[in-house]
PDB file of N, CA and C in Angstrom:
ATOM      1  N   UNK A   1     -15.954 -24.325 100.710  1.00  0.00           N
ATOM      2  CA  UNK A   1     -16.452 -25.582 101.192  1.00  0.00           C
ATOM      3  C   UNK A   1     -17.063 -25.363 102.577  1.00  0.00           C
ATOM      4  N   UNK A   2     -18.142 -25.798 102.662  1.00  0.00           N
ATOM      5  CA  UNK A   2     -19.280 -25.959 104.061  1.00  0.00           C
ATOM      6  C   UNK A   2     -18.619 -26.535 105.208  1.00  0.00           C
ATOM      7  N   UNK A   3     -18.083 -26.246 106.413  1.00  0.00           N
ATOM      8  CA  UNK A   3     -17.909 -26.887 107.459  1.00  0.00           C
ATOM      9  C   UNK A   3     -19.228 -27.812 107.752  1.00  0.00           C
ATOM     10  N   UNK A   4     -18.665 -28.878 107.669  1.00  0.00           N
ATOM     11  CA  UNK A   4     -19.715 -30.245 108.434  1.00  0.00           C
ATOM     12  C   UNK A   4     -19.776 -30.155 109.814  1.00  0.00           C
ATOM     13  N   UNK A   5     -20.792 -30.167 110.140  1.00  0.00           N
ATOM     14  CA  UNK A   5     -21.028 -30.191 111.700  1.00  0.00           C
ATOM     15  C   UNK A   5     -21.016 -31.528 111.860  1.00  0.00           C
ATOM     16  N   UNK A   6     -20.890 -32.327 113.329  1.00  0.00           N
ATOM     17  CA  UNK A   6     -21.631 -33.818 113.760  1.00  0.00           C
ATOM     18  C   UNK A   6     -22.371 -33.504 114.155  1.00  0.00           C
ATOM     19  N   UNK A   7     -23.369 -34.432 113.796  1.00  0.00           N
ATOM     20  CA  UNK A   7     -24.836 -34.565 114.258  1.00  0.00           C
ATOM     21  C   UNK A   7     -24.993 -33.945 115.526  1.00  0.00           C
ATOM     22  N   UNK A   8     -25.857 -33.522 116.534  1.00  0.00           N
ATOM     23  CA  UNK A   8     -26.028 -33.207 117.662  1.00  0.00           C
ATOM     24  C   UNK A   8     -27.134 -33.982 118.251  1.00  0.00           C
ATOM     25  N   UNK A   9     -26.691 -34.483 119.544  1.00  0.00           N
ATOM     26  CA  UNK A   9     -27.358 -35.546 120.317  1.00  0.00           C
ATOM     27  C   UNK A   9     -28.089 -35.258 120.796  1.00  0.00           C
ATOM     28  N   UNK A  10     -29.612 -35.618 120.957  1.00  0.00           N
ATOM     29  CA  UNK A  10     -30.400 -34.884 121.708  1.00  0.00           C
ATOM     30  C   UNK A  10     -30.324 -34.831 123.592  1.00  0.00           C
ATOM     31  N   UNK A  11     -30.469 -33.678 124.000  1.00  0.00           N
ATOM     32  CA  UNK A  11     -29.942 -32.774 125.326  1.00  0.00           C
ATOM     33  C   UNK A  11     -31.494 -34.232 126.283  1.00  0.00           C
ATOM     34  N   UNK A  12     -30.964 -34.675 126.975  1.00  0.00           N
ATOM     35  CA  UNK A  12     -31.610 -35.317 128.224  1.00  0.00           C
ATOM     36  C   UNK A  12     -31.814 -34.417 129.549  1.00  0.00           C
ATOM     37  N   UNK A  13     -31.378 -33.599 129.181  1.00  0.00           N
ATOM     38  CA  UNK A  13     -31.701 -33.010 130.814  1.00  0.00           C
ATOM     39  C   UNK A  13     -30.887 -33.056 132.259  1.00  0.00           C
ATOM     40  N   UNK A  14     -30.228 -33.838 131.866  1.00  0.00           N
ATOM     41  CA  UNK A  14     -29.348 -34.474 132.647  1.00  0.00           C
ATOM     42  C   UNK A  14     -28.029 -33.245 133.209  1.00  0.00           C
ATOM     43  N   UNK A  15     -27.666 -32.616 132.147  1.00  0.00           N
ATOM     44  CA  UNK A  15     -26.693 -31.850 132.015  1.00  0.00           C
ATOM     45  C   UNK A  15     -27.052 -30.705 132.539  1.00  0.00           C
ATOM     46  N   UNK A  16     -28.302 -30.391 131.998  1.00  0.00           N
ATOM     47  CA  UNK A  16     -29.090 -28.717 133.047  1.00  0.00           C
ATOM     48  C   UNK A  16     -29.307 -29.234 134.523  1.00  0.00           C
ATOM     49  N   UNK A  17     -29.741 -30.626 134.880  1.00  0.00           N
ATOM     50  CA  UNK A  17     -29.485 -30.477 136.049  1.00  0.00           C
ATOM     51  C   UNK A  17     -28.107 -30.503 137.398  1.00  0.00           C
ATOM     52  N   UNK A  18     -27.243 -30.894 136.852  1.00  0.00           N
ATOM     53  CA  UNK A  18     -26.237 -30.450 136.953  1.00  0.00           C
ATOM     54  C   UNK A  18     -25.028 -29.820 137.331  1.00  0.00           C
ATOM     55  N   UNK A  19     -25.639 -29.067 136.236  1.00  0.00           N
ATOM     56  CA  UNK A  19     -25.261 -27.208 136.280  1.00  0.00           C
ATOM     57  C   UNK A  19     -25.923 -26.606 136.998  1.00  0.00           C
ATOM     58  N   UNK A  20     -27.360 -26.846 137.289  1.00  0.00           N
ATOM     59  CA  UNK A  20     -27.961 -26.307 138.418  1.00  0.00           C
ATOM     60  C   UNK A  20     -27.561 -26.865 139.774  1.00  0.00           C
ATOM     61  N   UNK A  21     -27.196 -28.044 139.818  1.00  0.00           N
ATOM     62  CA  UNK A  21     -27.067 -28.181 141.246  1.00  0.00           C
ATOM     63  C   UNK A  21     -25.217 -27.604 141.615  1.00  0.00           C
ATOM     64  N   UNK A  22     -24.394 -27.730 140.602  1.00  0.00           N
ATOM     65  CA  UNK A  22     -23.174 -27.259 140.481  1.00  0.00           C
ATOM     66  C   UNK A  22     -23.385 -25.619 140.929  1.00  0.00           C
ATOM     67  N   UNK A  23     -24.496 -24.581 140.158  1.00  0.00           N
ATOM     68  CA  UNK A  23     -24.503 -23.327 141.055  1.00  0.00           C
ATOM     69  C   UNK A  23     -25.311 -23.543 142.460  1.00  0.00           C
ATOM     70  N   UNK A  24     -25.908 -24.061 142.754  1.00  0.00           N
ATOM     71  CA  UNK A  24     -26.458 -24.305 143.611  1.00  0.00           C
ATOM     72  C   UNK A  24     -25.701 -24.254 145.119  1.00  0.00           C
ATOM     73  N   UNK A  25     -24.580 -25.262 144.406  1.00  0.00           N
ATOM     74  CA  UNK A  25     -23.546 -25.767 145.953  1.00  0.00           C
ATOM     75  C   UNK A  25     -22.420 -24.472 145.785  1.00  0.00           C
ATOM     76  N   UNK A  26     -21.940 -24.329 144.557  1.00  0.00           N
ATOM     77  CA  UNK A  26     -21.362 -23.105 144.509  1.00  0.00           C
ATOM     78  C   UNK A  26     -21.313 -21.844 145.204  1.00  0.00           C
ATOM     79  N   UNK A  27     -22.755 -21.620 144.974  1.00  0.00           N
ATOM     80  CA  UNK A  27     -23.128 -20.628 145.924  1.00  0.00           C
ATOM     81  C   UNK A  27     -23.204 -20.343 147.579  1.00  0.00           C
ATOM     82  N   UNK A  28     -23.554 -21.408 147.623  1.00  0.00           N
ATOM     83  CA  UNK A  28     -23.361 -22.030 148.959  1.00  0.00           C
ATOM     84  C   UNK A  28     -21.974 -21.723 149.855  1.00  0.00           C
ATOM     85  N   UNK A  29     -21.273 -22.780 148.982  1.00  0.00           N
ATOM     86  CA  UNK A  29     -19.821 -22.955 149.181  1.00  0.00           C
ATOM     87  C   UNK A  29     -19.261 -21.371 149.580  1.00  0.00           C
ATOM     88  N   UNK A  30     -19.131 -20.320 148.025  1.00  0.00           N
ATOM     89  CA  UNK A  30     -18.355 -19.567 148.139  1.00  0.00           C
ATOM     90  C   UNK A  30     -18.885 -18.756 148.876  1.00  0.00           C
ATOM     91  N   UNK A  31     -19.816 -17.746 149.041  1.00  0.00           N
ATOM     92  CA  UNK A  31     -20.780 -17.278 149.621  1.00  0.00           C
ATOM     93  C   UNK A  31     -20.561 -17.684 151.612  1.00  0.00           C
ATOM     94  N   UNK A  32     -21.073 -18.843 151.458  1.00  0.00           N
ATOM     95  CA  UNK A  32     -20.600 -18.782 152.864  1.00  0.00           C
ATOM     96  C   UNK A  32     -19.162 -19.549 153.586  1.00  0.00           C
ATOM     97  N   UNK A  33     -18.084 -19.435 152.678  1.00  0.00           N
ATOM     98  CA  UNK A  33     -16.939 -19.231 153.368  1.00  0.00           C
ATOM     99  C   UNK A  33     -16.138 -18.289 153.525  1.00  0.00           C
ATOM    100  N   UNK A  34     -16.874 -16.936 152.633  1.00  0.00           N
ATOM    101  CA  UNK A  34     -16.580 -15.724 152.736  1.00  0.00           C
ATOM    102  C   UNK A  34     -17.233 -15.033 154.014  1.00  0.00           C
ATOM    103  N   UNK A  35     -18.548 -15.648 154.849  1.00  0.00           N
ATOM    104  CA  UNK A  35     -19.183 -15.702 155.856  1.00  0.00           C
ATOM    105  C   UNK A  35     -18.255 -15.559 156.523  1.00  0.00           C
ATOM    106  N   UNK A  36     -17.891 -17.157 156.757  1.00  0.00           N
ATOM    107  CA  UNK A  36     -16.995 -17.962 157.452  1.00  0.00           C
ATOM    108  C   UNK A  36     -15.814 -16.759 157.789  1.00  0.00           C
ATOM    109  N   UNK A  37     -15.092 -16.220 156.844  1.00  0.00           N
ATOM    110  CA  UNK A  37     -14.067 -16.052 156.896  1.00  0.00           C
ATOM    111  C   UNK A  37     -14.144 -14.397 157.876  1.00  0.00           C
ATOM    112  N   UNK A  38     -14.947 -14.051 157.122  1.00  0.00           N
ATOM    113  CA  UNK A  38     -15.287 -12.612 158.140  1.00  0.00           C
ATOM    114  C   UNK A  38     -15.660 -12.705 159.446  1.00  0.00           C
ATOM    115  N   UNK A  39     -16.471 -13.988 159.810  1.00  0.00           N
ATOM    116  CA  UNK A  39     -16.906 -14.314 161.018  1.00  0.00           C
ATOM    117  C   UNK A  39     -15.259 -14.554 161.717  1.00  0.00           C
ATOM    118  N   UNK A  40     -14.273 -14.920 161.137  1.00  0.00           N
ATOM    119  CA  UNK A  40     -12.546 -14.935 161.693  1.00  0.00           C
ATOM    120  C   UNK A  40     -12.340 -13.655 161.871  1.00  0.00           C
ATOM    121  N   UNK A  41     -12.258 -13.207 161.406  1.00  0.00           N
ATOM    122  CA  UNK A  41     -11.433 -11.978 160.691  1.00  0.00           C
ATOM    123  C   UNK A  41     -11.929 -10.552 161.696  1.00  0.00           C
ATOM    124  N   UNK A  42     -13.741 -10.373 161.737  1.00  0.00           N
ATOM    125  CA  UNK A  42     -14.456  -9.719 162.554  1.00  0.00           C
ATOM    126  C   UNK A  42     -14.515 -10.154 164.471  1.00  0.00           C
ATOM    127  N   UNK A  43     -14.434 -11.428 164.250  1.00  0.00           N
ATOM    128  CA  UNK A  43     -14.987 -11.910 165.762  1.00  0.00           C
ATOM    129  C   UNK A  43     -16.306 -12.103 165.638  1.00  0.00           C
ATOM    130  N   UNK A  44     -17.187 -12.541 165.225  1.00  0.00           N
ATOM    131  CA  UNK A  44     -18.704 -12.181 165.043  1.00  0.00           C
ATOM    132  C   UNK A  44     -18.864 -13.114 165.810  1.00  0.00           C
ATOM    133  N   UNK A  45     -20.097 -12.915 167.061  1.00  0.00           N
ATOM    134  CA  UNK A  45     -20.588 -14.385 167.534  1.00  0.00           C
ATOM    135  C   UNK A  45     -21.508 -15.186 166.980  1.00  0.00           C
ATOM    136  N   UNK A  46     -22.060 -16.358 167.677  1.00  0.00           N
ATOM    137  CA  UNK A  46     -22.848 -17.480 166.714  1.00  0.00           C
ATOM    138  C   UNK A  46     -22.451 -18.080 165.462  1.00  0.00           C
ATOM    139  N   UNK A  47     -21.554 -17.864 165.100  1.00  0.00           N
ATOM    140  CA  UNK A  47     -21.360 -17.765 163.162  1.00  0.00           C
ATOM    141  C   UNK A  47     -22.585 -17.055 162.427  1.00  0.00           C
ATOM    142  N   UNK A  48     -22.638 -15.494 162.753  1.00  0.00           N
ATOM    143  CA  UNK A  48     -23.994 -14.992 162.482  1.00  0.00           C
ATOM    144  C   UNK A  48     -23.105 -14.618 160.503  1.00  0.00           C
ATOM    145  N   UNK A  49     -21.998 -14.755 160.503  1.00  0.00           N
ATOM    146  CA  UNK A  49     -21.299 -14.226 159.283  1.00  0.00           C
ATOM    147  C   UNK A  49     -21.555 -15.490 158.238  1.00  0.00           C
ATOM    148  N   UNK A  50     -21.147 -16.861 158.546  1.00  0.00           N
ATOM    149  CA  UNK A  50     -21.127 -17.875 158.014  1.00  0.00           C
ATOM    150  C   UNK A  50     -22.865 -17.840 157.426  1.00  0.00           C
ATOM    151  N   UNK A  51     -23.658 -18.262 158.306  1.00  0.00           N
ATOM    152  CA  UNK A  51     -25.081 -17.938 158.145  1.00  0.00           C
ATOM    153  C   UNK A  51     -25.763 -16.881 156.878  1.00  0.00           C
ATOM    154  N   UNK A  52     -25.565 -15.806 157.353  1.00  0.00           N
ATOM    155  CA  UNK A  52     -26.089 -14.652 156.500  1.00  0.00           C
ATOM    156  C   UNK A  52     -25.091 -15.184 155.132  1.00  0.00           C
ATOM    157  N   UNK A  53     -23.605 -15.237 154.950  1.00  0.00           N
ATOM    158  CA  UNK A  53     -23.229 -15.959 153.523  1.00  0.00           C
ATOM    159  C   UNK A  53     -24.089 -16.630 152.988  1.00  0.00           C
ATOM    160  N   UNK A  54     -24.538 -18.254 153.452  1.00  0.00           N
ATOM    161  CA  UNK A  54     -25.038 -18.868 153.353  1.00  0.00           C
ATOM    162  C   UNK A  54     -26.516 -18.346 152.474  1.00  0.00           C
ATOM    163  N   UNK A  55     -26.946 -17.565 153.422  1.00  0.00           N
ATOM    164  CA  UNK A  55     -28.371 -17.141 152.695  1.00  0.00           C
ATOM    165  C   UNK A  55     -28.041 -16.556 151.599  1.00  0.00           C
ATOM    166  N   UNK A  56     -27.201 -15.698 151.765  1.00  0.00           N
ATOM    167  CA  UNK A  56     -26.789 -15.010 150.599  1.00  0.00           C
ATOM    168  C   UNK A  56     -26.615 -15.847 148.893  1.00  0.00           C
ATOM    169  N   UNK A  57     -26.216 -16.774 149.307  1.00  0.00           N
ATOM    170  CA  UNK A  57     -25.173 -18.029 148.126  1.00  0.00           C
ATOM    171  C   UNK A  57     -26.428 -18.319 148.314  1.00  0.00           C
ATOM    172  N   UNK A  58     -27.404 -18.711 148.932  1.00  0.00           N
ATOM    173  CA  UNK A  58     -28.346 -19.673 148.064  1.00  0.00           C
ATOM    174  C   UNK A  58     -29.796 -18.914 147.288  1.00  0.00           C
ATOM    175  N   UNK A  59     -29.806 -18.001 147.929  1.00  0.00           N
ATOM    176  CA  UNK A  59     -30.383 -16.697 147.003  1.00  0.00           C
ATOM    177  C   UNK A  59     -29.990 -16.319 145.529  1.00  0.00           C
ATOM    178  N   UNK A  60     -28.794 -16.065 146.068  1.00  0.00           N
ATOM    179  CA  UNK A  60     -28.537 -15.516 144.529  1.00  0.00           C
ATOM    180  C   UNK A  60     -27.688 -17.031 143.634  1.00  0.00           C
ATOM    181  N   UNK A  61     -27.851 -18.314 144.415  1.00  0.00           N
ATOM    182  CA  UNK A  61     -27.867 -19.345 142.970  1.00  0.00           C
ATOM    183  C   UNK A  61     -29.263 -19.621 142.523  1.00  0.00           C
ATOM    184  N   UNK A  62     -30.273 -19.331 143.475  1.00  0.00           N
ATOM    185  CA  UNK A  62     -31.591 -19.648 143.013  1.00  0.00           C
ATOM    186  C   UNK A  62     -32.222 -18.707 141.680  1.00  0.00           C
ATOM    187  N   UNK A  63     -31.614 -17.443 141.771  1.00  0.00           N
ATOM    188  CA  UNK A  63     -31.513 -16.155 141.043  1.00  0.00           C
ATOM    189  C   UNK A  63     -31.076 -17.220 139.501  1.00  0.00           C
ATOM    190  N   UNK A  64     -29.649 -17.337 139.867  1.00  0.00           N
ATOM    191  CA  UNK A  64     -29.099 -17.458 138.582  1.00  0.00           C
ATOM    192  C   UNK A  64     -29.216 -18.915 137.981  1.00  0.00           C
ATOM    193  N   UNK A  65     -30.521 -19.755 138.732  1.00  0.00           N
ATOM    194  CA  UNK A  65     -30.816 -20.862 137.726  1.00  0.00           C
ATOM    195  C   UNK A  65     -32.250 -20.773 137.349  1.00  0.00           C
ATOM    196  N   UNK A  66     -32.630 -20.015 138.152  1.00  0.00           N
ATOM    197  CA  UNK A  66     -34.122 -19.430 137.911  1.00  0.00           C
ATOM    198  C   UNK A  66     -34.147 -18.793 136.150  1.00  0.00           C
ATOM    199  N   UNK A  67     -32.973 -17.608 136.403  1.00  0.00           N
ATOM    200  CA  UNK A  67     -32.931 -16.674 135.101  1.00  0.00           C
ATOM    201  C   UNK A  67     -32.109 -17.656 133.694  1.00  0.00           C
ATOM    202  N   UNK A  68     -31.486 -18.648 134.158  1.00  0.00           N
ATOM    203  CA  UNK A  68     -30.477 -19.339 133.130  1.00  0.00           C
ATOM    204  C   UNK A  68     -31.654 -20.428 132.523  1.00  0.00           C
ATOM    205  N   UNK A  69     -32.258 -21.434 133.562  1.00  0.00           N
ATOM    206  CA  UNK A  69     -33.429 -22.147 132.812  1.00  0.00           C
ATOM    207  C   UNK A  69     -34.285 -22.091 133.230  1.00  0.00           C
ATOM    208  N   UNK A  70     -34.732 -21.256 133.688  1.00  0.00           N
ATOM    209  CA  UNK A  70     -36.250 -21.162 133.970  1.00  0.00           C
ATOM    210  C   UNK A  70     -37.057 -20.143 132.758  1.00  0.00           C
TER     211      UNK A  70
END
């Protein structure tokens, strides 16, 4: 006997955006509180650690929504 699927709803878009903005801040987030945290940990002045995270996390979420829906 055939497993019945339910119907499937058609995708709005809504949900990819999202997920993109979910990696987006993600990246952000983790990325530069690992900054953050080295900028403790090192002594770094300016928050030059927090910063460079930062770039880092939003680089590579741009990467991975670029390659996921783009």
């Amino acid at each position: 006997m055939a497993d019945k699927q339910p119907p499937q709803r058609p995708d709005s878009g809504v949900n990819a955006g999202w997920a993109a903005l979910g990696t987006l801040l993600g990246g952000v987030i983790v990325w530069g509180g690992i900054g953050y945290m080295l900028d403790r940990w090192l002594d770094i002045p300016y928050r030059l650690g927090l910063l460079i995270g930062m770039i880092v996390g939003i680089c590579g979420a741009l990467y991975l929504v670029v390659k996921r829906f783009g």
